[in-house]
Protein backbone atom coordinates (compact mmCIF):
# COMPACT_ATOMS: atom_id res chain seq x y z
CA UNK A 1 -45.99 4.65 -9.62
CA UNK A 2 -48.38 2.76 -11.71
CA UNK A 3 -46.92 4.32 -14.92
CA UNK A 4 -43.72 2.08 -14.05
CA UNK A 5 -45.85 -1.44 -14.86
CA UNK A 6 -46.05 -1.48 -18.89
CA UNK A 7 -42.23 -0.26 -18.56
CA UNK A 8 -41.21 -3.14 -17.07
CA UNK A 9 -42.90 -5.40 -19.70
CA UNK A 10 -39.94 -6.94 -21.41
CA UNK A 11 -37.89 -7.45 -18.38
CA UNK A 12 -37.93 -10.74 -16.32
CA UNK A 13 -35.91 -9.85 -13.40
CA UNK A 14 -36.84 -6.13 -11.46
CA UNK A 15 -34.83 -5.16 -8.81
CA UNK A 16 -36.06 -2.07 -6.67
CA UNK A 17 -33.99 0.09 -4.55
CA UNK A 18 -35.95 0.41 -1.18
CA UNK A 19 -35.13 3.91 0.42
CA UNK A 20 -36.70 6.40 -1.41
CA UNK A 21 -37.93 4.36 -4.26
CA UNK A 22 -40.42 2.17 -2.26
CA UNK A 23 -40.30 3.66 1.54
CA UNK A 24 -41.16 7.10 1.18
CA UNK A 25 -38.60 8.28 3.97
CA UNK A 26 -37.73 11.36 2.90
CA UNK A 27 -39.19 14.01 5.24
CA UNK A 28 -38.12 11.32 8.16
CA UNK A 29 -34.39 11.30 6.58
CA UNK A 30 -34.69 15.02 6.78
CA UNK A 31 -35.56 15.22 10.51
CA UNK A 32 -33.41 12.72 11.77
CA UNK A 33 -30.22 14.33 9.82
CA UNK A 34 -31.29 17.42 11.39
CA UNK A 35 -30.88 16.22 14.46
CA UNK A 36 -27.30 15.44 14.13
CA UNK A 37 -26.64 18.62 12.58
CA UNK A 38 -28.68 20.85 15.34
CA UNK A 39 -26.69 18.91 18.06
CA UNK A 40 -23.49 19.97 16.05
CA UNK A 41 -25.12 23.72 15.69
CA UNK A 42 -24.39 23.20 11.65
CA UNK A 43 -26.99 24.63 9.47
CA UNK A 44 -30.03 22.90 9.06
CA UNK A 45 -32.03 21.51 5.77
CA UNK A 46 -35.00 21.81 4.26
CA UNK A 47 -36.70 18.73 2.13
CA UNK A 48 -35.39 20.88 -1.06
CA UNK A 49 -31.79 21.67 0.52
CA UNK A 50 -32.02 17.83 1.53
CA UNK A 51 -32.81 16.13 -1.94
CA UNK A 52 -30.11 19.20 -3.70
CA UNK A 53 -27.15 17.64 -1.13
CA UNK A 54 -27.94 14.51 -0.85
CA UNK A 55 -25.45 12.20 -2.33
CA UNK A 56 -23.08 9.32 -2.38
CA UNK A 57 -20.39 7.92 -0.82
CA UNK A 58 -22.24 9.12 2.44
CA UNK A 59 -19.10 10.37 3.43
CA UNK A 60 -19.02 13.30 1.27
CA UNK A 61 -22.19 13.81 1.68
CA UNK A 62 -21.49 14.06 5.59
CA UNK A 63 -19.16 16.41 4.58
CA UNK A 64 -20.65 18.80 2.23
CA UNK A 65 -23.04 19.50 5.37
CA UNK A 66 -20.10 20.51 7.53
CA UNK A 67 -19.35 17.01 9.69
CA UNK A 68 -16.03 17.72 10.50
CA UNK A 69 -14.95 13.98 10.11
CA UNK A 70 -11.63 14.69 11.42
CA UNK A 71 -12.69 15.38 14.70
CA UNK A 72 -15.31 12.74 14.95
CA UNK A 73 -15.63 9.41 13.86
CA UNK A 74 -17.73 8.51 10.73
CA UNK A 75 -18.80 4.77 11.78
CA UNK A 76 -20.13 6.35 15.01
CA UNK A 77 -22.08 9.14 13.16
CA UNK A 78 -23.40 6.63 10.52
CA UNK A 79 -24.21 4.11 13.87
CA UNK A 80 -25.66 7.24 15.35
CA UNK A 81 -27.61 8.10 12.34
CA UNK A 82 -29.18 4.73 11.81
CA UNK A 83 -29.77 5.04 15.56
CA UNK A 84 -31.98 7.77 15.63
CA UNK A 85 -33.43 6.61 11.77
CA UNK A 86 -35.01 3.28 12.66
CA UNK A 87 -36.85 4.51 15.52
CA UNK A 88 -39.08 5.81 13.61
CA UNK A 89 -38.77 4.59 10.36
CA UNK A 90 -41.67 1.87 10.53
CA UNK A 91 -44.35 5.22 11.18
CA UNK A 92 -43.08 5.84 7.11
CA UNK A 93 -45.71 4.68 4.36
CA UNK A 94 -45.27 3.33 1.41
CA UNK A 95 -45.04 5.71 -1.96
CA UNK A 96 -48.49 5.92 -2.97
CA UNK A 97 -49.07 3.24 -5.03
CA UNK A 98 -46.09 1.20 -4.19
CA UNK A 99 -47.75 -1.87 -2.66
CA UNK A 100 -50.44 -2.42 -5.62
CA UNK A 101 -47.31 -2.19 -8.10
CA UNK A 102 -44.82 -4.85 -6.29
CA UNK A 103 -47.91 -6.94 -6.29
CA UNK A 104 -48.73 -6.29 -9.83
CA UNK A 105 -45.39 -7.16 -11.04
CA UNK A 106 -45.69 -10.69 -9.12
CA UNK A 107 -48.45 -11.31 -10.62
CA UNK A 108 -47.32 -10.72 -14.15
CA UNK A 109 -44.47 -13.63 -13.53
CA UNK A 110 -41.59 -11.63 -12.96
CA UNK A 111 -38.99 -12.09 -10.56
CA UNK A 112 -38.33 -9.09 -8.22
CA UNK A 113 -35.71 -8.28 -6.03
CA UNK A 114 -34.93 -5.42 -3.52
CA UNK A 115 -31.69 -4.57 -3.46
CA UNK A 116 -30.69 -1.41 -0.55
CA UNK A 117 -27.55 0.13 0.85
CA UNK A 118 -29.74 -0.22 4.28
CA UNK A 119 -27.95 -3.17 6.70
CA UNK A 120 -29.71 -6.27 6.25
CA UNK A 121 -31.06 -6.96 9.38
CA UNK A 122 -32.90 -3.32 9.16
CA UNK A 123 -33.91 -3.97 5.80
CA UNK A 124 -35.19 -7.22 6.59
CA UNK A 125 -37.06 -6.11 9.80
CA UNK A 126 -39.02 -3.09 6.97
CA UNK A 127 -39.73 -5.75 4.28
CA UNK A 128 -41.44 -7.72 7.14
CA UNK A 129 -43.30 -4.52 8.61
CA UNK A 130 -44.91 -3.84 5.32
CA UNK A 131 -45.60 -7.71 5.09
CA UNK A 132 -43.77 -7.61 0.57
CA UNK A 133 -41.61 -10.54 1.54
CA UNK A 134 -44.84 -12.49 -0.11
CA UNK A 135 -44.53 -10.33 -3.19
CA UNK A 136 -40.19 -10.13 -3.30
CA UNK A 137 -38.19 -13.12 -4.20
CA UNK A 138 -34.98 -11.73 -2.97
CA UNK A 139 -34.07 -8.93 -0.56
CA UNK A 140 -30.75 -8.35 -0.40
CA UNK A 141 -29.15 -5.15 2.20
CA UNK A 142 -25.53 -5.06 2.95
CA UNK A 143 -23.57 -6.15 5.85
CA UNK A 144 -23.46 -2.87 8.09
CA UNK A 145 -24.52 0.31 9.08
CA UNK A 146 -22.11 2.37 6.84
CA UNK A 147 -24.41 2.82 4.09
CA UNK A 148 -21.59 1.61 1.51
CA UNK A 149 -22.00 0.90 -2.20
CA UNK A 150 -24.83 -1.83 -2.85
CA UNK A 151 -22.24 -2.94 -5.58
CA UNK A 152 -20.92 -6.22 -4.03
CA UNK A 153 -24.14 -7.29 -3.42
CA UNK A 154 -25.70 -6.30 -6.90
CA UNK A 155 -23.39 -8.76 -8.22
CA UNK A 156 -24.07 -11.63 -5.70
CA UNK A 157 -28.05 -11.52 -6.14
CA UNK A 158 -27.36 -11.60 -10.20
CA UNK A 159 -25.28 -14.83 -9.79
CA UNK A 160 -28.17 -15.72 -7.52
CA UNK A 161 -30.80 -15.55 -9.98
CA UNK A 162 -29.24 -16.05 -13.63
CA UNK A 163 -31.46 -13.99 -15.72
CA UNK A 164 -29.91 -12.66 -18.56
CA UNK A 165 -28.46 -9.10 -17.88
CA UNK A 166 -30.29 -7.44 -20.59
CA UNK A 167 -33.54 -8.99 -19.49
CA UNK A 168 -33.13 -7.21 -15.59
CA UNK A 169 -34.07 -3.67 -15.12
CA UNK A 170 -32.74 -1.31 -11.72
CA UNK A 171 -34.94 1.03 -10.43
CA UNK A 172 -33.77 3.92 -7.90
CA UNK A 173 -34.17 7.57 -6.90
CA UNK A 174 -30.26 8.33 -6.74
CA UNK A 175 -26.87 8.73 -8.19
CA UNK A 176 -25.64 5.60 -6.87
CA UNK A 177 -28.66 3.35 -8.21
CA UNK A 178 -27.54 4.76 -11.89
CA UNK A 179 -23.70 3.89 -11.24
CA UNK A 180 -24.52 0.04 -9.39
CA UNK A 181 -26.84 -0.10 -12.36
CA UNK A 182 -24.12 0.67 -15.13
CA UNK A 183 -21.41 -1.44 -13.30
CA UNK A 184 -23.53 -4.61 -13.48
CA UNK A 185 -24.31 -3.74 -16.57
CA UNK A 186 -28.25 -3.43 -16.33
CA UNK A 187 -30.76 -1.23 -17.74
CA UNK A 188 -31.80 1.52 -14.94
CA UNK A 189 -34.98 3.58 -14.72
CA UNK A 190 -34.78 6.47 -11.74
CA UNK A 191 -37.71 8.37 -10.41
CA UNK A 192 -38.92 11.21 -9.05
CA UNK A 193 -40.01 11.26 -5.69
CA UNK A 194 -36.79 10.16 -3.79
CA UNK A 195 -33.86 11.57 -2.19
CA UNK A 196 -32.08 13.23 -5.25
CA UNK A 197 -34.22 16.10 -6.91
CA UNK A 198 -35.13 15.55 -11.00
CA UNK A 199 -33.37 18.18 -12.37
CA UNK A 200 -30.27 16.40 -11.13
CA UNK A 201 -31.35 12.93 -11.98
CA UNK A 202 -32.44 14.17 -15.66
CA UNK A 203 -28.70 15.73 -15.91
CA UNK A 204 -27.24 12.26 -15.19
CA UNK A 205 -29.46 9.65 -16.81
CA UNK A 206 -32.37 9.67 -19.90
CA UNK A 207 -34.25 7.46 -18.17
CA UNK A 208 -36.10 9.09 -15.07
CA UNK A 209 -39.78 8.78 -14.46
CA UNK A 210 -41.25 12.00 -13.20
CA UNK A 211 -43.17 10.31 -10.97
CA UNK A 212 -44.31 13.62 -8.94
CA UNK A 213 -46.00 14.85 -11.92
């Protein structure tokens, strides 16, 4: 992660994604989407098969895995998800070297932001777990448990904090950090180690940090 800092340099405003990017969830997203599928006798994933489907909206990712979303309701499989998800999210770490970076960047005299497609009171209750709020200006989540586009709220925290658009910098580990990124018209730097695989990100975006190597 460390080989992020002289990247961020020239920018004045960082925002970080949080699943993925910071949390490193990804073998707990894999277990806990499992479940639902085992319960549902659909096939289940590997981390690979995980990080190769994975995608947004969430509903067609749902889909691709065989939810029949006809017959059942999304809202209650994303509330059943998130169910299941938080109860053992807080035994996640960190990505290695996550911690010593967010601090590094407050140091350096940058604002940062955190800006997730997690609801915000479960976002809020993570931030605190890890104890970043000290290092984080702004943490912004969205409203519910539906795991919708972060879009809306992209645009409120950059009213919020007024820096320059060209001076603020996105960084993610999916397809949907690269399109909120181009929509609020921001520079956007992906890595490696989330819940989309590199081959993929490197097909959709020059910028992508291999941070796995």
């Amino acid at each position: 992660m460390q080989q992020l800092f002289t990247q961020l340099a020239n920018y004045e405003h960082v925002i970080w994604d949080w699943n993925g990017t910071l949390l490193n969830d990804i073998e707990h997203a894999v277990k806990t989407v499992n479940r639902l599928l085992l319960k549902r006798r659909l096939p289940l994933l590997t981390v690979d098969s995980y990080k190769e489907n994975f995608h947004f909206p969430i509903r067609s990712y749902y889909e691709r895995l065989g939810f029949d979303l006809k017959q059942e309701s999304f809202e209650e499989l994303c509330e059943e998800f998130v169910g299941h998800f938080m109860q053992g999210v807080l035994d996640c770490p960190l990505v290695p070297g996550a911690y010593d970076l967010l601090k590094s960047v407050k140091a350096s005299g940058k604002i940062q932001s955190i800006l997730s497609a997690s609801d915000q009171e479960s976002l809020d209750r993570m931030i605190k777990h890890f104890s970043l709020f000290e290092h984080v200006d702004h943490v912004y989540g969205i409203a519910d448990k539906f795991a919708a586009s972060k879009l809306y709220r992209g645009q409120e925290l950059l009213a919020v904090v007024k820096v320059d658009k060209k001076n603020t910098v996105l960084i993610g580990d999916t397809d949907h950090d690269l399109e909120v990124g181009k929509a609020l018209g921001i520079h956007v730097i992906l890595v490696s180690h989330g819940h989309q695989n590199s081959n993929k990100l490197h097909k959709l975006h020059p910028y992508v940090v291999d941070t796995q190597n």
